[in-house]
PDB file of N, CA and C in Angstrom:
ATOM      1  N   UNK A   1       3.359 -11.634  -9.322  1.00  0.00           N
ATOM      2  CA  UNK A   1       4.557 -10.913  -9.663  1.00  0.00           C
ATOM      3  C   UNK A   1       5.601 -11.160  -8.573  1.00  0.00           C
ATOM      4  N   UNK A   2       6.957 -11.131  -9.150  1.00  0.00           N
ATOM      5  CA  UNK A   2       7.629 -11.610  -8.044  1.00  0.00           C
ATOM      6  C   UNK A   2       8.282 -10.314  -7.370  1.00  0.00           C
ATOM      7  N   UNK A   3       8.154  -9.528  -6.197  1.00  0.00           N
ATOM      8  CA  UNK A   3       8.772  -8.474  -5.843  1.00  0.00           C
ATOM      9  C   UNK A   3      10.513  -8.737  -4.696  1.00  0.00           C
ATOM     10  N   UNK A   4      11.008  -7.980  -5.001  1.00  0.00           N
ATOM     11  CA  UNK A   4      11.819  -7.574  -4.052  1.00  0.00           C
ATOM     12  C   UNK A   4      11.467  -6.432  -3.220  1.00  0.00           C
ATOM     13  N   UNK A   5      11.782  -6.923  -1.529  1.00  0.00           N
ATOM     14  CA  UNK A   5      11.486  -5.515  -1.114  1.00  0.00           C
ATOM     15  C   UNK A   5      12.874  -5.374  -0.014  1.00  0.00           C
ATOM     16  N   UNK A   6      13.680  -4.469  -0.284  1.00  0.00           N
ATOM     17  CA  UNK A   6      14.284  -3.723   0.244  1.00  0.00           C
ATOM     18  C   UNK A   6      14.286  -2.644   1.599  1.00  0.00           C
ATOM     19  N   UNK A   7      14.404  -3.172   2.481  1.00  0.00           N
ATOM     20  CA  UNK A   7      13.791  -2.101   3.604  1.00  0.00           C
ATOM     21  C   UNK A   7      14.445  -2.340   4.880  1.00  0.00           C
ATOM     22  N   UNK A   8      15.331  -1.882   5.731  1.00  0.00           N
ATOM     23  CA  UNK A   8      16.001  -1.901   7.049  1.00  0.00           C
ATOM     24  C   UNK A   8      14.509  -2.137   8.222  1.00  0.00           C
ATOM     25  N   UNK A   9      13.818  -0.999   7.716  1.00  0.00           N
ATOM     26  CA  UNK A   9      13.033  -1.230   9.221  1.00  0.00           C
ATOM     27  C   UNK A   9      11.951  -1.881   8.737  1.00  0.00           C
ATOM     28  N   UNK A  10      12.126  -3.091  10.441  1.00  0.00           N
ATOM     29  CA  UNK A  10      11.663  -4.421  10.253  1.00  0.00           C
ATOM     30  C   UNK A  10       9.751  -4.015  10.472  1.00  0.00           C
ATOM     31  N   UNK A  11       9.458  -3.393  10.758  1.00  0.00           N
ATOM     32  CA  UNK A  11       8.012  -3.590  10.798  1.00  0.00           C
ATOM     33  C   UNK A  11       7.409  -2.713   9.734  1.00  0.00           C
ATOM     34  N   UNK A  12       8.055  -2.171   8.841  1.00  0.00           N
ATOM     35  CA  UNK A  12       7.444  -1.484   7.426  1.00  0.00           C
ATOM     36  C   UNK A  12       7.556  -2.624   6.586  1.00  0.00           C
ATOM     37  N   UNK A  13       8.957  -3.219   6.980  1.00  0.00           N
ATOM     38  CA  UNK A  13       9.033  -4.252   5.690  1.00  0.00           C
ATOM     39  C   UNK A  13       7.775  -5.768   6.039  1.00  0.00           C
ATOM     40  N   UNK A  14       7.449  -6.342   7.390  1.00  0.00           N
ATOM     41  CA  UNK A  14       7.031  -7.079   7.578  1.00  0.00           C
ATOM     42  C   UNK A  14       5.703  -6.553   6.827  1.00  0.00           C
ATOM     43  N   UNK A  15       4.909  -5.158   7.600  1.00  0.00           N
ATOM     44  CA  UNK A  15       3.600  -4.911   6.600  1.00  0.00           C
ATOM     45  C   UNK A  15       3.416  -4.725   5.312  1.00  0.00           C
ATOM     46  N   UNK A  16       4.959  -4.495   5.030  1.00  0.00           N
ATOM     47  CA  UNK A  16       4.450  -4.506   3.431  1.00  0.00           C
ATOM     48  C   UNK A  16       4.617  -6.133   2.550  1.00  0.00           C
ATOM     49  N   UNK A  17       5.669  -6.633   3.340  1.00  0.00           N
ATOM     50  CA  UNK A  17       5.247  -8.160   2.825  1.00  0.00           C
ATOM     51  C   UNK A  17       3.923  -8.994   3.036  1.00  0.00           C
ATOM     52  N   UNK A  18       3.454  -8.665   4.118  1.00  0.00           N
ATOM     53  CA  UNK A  18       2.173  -9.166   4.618  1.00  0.00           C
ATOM     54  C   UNK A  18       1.207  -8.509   3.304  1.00  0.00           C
ATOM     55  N   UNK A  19       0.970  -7.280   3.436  1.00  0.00           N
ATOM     56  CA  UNK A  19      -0.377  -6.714   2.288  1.00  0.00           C
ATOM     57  C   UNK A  19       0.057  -7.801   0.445  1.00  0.00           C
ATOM     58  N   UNK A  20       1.628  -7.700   0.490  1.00  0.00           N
ATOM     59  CA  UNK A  20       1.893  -8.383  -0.875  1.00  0.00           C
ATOM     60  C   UNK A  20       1.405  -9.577  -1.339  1.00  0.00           C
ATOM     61  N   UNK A  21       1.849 -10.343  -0.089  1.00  0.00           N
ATOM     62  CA  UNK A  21       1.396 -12.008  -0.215  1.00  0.00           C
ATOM     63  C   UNK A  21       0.355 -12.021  -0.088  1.00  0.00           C
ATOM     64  N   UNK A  22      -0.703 -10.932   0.579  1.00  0.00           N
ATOM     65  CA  UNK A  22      -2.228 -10.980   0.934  1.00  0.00           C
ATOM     66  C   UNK A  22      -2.823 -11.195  -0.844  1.00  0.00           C
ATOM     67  N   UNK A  23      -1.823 -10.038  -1.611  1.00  0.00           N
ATOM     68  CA  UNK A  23      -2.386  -9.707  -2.965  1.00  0.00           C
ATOM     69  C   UNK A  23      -1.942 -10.740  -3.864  1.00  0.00           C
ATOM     70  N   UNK A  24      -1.369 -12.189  -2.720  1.00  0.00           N
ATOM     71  CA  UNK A  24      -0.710 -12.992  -4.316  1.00  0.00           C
ATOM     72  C   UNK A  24       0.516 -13.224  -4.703  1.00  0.00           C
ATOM     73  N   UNK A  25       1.068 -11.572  -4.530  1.00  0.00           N
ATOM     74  CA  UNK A  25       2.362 -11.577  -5.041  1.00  0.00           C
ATOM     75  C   UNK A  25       3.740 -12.484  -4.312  1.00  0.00           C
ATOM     76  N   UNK A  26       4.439 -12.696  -5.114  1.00  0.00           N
ATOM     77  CA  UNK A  26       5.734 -13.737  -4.621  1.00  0.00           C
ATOM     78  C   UNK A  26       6.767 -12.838  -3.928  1.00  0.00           C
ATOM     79  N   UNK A  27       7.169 -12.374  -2.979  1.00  0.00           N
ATOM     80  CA  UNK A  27       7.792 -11.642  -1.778  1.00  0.00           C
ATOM     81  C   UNK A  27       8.911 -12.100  -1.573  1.00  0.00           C
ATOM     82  N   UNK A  28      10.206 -11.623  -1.968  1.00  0.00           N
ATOM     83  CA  UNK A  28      11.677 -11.748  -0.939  1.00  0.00           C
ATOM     84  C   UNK A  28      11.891 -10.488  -0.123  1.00  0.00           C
ATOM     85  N   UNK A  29      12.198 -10.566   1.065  1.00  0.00           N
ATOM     86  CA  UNK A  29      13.341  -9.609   1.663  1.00  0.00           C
ATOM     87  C   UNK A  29      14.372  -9.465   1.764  1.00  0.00           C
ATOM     88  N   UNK A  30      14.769  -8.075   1.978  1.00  0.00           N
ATOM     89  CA  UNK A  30      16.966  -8.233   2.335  1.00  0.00           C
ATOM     90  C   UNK A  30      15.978  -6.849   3.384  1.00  0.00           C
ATOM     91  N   UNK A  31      17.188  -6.363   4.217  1.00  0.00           N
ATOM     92  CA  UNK A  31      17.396  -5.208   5.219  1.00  0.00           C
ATOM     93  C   UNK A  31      18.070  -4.410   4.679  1.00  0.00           C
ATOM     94  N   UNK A  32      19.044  -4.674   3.801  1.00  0.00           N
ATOM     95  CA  UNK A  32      19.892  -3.654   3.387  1.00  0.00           C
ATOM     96  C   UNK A  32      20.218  -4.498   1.967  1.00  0.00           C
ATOM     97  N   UNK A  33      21.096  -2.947   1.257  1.00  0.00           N
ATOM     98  CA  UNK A  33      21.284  -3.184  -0.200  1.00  0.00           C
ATOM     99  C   UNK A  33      22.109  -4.355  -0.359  1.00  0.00           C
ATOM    100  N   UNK A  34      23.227  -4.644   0.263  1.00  0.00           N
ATOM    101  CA  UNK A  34      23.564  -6.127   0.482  1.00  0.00           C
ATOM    102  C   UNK A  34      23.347  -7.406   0.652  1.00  0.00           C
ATOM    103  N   UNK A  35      22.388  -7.201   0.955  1.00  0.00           N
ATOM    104  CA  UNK A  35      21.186  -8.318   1.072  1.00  0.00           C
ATOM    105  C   UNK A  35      20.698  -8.566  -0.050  1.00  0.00           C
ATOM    106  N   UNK A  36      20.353  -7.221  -0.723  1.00  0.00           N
ATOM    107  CA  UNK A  36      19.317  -7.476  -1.643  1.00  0.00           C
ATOM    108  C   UNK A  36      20.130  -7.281  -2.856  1.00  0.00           C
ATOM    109  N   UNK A  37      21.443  -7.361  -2.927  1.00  0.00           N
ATOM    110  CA  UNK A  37      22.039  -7.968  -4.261  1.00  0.00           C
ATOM    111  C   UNK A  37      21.690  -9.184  -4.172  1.00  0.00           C
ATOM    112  N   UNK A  38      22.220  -9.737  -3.136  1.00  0.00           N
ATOM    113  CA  UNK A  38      21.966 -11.587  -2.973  1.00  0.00           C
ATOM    114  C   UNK A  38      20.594 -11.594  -3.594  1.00  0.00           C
ATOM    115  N   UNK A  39      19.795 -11.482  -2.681  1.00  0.00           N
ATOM    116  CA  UNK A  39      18.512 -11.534  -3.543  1.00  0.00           C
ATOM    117  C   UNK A  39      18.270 -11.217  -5.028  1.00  0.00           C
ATOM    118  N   UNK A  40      18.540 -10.362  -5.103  1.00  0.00           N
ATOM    119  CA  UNK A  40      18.610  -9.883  -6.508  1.00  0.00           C
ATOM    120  C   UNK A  40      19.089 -10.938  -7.524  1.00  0.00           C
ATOM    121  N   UNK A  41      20.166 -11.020  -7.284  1.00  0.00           N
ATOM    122  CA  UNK A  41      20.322 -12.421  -8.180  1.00  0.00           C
ATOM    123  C   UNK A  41      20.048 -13.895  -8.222  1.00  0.00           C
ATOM    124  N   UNK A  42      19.768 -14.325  -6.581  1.00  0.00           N
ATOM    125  CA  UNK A  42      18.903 -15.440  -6.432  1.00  0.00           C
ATOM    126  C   UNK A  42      17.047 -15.278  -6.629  1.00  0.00           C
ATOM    127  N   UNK A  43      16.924 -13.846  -6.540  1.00  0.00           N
ATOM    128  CA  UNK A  43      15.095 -14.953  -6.926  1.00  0.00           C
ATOM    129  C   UNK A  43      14.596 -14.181  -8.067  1.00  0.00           C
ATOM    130  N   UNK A  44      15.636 -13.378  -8.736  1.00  0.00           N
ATOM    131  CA  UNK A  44      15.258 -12.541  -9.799  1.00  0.00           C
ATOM    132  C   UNK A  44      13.663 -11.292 -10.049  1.00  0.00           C
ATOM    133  N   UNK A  45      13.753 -10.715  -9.222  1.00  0.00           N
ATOM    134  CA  UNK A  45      12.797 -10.326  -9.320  1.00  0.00           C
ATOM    135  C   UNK A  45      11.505  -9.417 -10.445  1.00  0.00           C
ATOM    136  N   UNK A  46      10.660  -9.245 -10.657  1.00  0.00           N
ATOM    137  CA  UNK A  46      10.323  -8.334 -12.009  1.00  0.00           C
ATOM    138  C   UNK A  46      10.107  -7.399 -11.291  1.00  0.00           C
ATOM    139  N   UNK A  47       9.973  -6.758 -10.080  1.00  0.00           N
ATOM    140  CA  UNK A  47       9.603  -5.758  -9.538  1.00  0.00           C
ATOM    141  C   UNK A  47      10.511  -5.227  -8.165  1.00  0.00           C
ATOM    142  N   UNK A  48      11.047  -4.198  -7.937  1.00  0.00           N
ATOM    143  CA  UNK A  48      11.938  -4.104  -6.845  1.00  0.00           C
ATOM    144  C   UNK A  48      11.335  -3.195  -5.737  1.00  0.00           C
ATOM    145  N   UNK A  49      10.666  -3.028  -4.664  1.00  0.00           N
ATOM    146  CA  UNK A  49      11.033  -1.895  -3.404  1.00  0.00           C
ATOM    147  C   UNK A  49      11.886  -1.754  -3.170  1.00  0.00           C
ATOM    148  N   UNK A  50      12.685  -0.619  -3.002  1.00  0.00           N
ATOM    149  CA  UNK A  50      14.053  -0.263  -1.931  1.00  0.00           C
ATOM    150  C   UNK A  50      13.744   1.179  -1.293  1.00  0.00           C
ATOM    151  N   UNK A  51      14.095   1.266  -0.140  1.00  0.00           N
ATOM    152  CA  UNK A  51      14.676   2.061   0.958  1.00  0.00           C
ATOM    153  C   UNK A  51      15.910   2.556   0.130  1.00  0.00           C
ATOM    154  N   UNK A  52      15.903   4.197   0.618  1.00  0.00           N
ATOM    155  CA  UNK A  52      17.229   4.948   0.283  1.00  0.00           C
ATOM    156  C   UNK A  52      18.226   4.509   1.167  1.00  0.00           C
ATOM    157  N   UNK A  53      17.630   5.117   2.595  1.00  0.00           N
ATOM    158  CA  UNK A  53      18.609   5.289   4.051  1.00  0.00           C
ATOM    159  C   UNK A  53      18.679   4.272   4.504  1.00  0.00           C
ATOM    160  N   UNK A  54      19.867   3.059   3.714  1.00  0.00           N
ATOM    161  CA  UNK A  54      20.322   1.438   4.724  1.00  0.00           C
ATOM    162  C   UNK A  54      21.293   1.574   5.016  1.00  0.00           C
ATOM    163  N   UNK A  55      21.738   0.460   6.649  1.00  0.00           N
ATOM    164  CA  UNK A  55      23.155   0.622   6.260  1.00  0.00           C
ATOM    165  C   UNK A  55      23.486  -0.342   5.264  1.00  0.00           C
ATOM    166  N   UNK A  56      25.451  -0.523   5.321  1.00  0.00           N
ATOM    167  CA  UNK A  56      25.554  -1.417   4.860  1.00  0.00           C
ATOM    168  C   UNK A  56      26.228  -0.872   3.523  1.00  0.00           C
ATOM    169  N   UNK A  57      24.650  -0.589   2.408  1.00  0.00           N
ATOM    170  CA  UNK A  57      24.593  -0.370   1.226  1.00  0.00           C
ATOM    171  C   UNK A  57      23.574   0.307   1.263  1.00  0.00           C
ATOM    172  N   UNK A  58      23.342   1.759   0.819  1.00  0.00           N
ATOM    173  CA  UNK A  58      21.866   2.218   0.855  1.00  0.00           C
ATOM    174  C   UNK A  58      21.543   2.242  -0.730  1.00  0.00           C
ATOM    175  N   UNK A  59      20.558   2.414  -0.595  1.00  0.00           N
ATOM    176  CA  UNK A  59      19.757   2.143  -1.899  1.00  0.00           C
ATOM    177  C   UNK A  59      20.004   2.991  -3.630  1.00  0.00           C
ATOM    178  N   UNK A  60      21.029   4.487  -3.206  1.00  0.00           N
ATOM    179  CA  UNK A  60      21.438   4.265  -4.142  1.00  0.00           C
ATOM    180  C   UNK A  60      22.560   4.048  -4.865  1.00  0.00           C
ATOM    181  N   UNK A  61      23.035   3.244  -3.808  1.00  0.00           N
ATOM    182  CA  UNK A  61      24.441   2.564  -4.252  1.00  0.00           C
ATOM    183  C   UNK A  61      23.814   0.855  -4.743  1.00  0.00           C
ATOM    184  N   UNK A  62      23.107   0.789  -4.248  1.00  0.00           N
ATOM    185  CA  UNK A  62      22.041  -0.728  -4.729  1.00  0.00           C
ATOM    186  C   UNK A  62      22.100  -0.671  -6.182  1.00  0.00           C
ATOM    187  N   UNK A  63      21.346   0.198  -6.243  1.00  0.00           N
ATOM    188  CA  UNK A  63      19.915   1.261  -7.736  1.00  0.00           C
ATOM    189  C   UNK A  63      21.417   0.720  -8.945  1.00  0.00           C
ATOM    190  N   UNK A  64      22.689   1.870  -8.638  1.00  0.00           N
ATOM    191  CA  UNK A  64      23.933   2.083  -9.214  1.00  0.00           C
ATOM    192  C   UNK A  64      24.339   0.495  -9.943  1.00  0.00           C
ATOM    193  N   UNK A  65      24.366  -0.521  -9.151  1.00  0.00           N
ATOM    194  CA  UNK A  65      25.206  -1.800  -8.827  1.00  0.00           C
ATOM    195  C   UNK A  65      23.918  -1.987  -9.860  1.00  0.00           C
ATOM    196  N   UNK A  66      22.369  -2.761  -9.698  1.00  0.00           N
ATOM    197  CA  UNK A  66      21.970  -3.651 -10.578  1.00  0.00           C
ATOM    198  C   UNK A  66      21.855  -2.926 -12.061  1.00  0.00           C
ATOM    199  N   UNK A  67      22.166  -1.717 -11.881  1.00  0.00           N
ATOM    200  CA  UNK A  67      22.039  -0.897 -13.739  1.00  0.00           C
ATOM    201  C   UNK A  67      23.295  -1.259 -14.197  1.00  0.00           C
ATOM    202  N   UNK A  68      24.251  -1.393 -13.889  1.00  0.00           N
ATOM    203  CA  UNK A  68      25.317  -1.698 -14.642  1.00  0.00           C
ATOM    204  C   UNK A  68      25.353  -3.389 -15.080  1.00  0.00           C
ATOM    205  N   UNK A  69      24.206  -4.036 -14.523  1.00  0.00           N
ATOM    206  CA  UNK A  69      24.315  -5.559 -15.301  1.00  0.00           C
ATOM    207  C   UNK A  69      23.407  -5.003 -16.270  1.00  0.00           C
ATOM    208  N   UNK A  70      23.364  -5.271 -18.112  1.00  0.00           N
ATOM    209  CA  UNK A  70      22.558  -5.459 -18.299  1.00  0.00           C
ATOM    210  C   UNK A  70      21.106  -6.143 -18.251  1.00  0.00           C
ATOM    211  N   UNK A  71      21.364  -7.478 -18.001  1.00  0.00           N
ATOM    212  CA  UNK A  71      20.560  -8.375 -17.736  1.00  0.00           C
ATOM    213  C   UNK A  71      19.669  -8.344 -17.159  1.00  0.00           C
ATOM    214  N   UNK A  72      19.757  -7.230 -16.237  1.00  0.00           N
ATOM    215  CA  UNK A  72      18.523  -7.073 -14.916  1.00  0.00           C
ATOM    216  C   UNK A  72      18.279  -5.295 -15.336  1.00  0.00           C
ATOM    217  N   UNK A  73      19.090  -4.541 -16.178  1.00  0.00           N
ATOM    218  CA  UNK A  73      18.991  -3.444 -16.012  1.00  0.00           C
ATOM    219  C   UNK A  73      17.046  -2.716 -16.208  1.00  0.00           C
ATOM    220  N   UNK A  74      16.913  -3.554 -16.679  1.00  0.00           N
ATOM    221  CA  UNK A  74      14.857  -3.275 -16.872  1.00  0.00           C
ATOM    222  C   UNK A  74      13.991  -3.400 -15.683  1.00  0.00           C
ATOM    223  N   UNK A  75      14.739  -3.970 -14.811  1.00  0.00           N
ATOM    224  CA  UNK A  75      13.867  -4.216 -13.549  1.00  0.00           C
ATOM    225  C   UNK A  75      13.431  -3.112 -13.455  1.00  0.00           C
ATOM    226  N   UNK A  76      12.040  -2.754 -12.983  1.00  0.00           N
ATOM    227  CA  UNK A  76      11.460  -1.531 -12.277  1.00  0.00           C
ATOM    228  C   UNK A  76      11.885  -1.315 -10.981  1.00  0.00           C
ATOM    229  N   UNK A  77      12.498  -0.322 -10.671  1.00  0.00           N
ATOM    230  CA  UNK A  77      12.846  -0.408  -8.881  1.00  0.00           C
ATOM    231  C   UNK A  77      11.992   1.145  -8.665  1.00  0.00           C
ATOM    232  N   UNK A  78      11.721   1.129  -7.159  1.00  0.00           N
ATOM    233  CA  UNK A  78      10.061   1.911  -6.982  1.00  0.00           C
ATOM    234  C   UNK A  78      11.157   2.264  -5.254  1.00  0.00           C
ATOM    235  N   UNK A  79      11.607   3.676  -5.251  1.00  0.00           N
ATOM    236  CA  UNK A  79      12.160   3.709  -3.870  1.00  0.00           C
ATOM    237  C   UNK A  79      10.467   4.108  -3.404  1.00  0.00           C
ATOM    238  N   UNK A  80      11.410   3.305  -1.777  1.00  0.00           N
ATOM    239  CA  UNK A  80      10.422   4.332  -0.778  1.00  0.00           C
ATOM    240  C   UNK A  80      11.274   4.980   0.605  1.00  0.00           C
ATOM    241  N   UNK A  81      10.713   6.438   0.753  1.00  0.00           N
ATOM    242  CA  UNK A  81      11.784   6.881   1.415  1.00  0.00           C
ATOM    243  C   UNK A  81      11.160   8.232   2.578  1.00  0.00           C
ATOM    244  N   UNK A  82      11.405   8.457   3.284  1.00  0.00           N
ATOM    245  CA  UNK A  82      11.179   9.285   4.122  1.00  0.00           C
ATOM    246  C   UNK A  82      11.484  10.960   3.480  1.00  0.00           C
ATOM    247  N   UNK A  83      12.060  11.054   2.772  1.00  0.00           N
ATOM    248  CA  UNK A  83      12.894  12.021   2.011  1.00  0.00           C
ATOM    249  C   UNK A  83      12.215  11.980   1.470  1.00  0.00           C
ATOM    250  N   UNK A  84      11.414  13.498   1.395  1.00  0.00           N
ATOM    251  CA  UNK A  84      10.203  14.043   0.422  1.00  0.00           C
ATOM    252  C   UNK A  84      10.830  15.299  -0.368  1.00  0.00           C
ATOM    253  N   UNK A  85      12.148  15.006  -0.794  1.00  0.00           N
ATOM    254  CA  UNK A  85      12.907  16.822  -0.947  1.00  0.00           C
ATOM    255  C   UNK A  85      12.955  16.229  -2.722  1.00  0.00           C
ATOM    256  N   UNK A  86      12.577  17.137  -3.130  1.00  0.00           N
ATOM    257  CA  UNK A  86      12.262  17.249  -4.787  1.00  0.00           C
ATOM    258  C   UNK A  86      13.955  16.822  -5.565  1.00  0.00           C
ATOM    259  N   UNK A  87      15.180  17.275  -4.570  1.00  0.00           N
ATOM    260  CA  UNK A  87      16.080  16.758  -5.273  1.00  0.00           C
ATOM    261  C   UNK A  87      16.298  15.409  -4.791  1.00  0.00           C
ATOM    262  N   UNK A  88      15.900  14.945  -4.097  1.00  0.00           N
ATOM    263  CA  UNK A  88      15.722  13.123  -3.593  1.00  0.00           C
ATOM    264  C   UNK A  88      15.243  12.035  -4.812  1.00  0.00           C
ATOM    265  N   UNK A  89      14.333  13.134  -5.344  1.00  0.00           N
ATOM    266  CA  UNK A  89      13.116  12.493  -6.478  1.00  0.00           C
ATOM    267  C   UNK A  89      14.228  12.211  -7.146  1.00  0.00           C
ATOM    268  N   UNK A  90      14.494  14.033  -7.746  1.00  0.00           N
ATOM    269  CA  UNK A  90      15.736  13.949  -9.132  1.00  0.00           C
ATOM    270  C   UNK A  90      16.679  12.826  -9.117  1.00  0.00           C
ATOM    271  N   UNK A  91      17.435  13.086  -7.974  1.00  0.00           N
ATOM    272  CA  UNK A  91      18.298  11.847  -7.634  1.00  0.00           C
ATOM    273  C   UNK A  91      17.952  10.724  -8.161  1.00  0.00           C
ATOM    274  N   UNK A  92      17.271  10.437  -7.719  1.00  0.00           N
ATOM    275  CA  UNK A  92      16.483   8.895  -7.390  1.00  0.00           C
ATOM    276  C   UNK A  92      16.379   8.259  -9.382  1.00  0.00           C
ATOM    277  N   UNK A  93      15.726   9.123  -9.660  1.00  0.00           N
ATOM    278  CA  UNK A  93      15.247   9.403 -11.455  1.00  0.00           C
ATOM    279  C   UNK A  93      16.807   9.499 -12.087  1.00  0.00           C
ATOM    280  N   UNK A  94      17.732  10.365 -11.895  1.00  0.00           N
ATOM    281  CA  UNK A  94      18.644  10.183 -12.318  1.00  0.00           C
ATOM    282  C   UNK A  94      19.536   8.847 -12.296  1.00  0.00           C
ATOM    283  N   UNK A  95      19.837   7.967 -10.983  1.00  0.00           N
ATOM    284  CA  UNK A  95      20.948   7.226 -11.357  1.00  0.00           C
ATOM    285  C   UNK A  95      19.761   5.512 -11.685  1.00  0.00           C
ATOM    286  N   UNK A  96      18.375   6.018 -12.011  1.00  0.00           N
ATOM    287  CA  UNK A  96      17.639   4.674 -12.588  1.00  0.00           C
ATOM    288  C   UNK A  96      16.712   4.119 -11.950  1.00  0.00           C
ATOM    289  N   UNK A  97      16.059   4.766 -10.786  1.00  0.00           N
ATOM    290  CA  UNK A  97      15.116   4.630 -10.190  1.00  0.00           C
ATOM    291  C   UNK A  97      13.547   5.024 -11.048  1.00  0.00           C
ATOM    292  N   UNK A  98      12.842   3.714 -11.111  1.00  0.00           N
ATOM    293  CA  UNK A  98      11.294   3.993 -12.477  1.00  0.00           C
ATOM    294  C   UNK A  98      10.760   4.795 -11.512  1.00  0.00           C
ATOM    295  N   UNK A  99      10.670   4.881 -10.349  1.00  0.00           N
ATOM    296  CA  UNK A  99       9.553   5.665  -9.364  1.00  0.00           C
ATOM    297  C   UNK A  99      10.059   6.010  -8.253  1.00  0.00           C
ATOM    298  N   UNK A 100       9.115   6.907  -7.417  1.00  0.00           N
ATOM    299  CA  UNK A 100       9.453   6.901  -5.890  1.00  0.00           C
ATOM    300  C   UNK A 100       8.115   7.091  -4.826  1.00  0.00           C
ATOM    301  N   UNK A 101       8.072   6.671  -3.788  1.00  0.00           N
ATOM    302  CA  UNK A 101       6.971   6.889  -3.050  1.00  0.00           C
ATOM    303  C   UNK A 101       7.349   7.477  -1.570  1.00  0.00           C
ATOM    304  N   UNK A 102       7.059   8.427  -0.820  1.00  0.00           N
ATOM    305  CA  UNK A 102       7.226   8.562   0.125  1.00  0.00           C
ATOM    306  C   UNK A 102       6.584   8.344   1.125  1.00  0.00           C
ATOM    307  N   UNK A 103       7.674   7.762   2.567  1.00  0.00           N
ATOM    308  CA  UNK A 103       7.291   7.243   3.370  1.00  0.00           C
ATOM    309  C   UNK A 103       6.452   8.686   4.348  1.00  0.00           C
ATOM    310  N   UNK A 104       5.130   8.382   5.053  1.00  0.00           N
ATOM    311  CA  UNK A 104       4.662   6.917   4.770  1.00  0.00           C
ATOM    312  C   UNK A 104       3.437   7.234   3.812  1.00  0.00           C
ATOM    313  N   UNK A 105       3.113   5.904   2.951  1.00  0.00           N
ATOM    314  CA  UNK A 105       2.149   5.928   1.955  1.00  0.00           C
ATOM    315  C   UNK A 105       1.101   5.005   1.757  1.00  0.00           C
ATOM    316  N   UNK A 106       0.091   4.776   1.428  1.00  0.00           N
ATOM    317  CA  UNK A 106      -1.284   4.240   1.758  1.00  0.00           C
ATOM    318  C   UNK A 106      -0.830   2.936   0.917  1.00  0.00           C
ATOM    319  N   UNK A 107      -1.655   1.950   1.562  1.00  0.00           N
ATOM    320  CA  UNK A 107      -1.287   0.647   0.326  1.00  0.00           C
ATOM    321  C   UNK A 107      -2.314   0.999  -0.828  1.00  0.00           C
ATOM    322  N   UNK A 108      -3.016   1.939  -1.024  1.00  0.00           N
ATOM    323  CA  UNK A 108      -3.681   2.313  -2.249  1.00  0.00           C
ATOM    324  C   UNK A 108      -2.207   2.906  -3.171  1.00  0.00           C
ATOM    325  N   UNK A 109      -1.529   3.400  -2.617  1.00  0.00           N
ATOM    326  CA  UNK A 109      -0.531   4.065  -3.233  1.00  0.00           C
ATOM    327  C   UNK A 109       0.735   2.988  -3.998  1.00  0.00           C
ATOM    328  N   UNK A 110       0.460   2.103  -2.947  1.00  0.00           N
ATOM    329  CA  UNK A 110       1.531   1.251  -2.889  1.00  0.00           C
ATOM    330  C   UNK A 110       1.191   0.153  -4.239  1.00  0.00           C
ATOM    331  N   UNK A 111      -0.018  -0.062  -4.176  1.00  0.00           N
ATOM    332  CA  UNK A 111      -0.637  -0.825  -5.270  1.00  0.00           C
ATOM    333  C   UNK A 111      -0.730  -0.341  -6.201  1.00  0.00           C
ATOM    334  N   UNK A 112      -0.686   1.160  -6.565  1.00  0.00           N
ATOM    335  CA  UNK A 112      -0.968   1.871  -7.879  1.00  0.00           C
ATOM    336  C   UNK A 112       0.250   1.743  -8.384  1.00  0.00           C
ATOM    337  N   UNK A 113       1.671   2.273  -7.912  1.00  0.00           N
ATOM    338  CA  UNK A 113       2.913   2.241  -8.445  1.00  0.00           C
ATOM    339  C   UNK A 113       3.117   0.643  -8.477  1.00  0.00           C
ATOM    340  N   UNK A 114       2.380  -0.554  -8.199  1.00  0.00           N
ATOM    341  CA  UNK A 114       3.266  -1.538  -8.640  1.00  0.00           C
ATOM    342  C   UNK A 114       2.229  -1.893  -9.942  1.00  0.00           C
ATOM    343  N   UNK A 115       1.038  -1.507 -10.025  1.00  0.00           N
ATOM    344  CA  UNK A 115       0.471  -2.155 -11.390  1.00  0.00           C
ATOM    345  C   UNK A 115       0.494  -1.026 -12.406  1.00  0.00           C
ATOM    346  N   UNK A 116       1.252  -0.304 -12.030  1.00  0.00           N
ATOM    347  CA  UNK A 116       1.980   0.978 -13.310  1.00  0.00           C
ATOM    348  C   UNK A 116       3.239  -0.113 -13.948  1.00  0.00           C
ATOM    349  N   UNK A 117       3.698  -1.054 -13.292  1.00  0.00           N
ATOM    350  CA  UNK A 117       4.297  -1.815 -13.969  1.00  0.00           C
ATOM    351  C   UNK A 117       4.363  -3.242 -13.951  1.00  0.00           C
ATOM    352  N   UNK A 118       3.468  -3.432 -13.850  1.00  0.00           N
ATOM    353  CA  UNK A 118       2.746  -5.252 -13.897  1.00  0.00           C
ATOM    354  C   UNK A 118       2.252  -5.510 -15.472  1.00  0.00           C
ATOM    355  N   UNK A 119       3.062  -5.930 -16.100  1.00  0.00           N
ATOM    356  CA  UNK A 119       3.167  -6.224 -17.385  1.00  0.00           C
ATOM    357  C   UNK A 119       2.325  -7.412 -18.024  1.00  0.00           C
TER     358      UNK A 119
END
């Protein structure tokens, strides 16, 4: 599966690319939501991680930006976020986020929310 992962801090994002590629999966990074438009439209992903709190662009000004293409609007995007506050969730669910996981979370966790949508 090809993921995007979205994430400012560099040693969450390095371990979580590391466990991905361990599992197979095809891995891009960005640091911030700016990044990961680029990405976004260069490696197309079927599966997205993002971080809320980037600079730059945080994630749900990201989330906002790829729902208004149709074309990509199906992507699954799966935040992960330090922000465990029930209206974070809502948020998150409201402007098109399929999931959320909070930081920090087991790669058992991490693996369950991505083959909830491994098609």
């Amino acid at each position: 599966m090809k993921i995007l992962v979205i994430e400012d801090e560099k040693n969450i994002r390095e371990n979580i690319l590391e466990i991905l590629e361990i599992k197979g999966h095809e891995i891009q990074v960005a640091c911030d939501g700016r990044e990961g438009l680029v990405a976004y439209e260069t490696f197309k992903p079927e599966f997205i991680l993002c971080d809320i709190m980037m600079p730059h662009m945080d994630g749900y000004a990201f989330v906002k930006t790829i729902r208004s293409a149709p074309i990509f609007s199906q992507v699954p995007v799966v935040f992960i976020s330090a922000k465990a506050e029930r209206e974070e969730y809502e948020k998150a669910i409201a402007i098109g986020a399929s999931d959320f996981l909070t930081k920090p979370f087991s790669f058992d966790e991490l693996f369950e929310v991505i083959n909830k949508f491994n098609k």
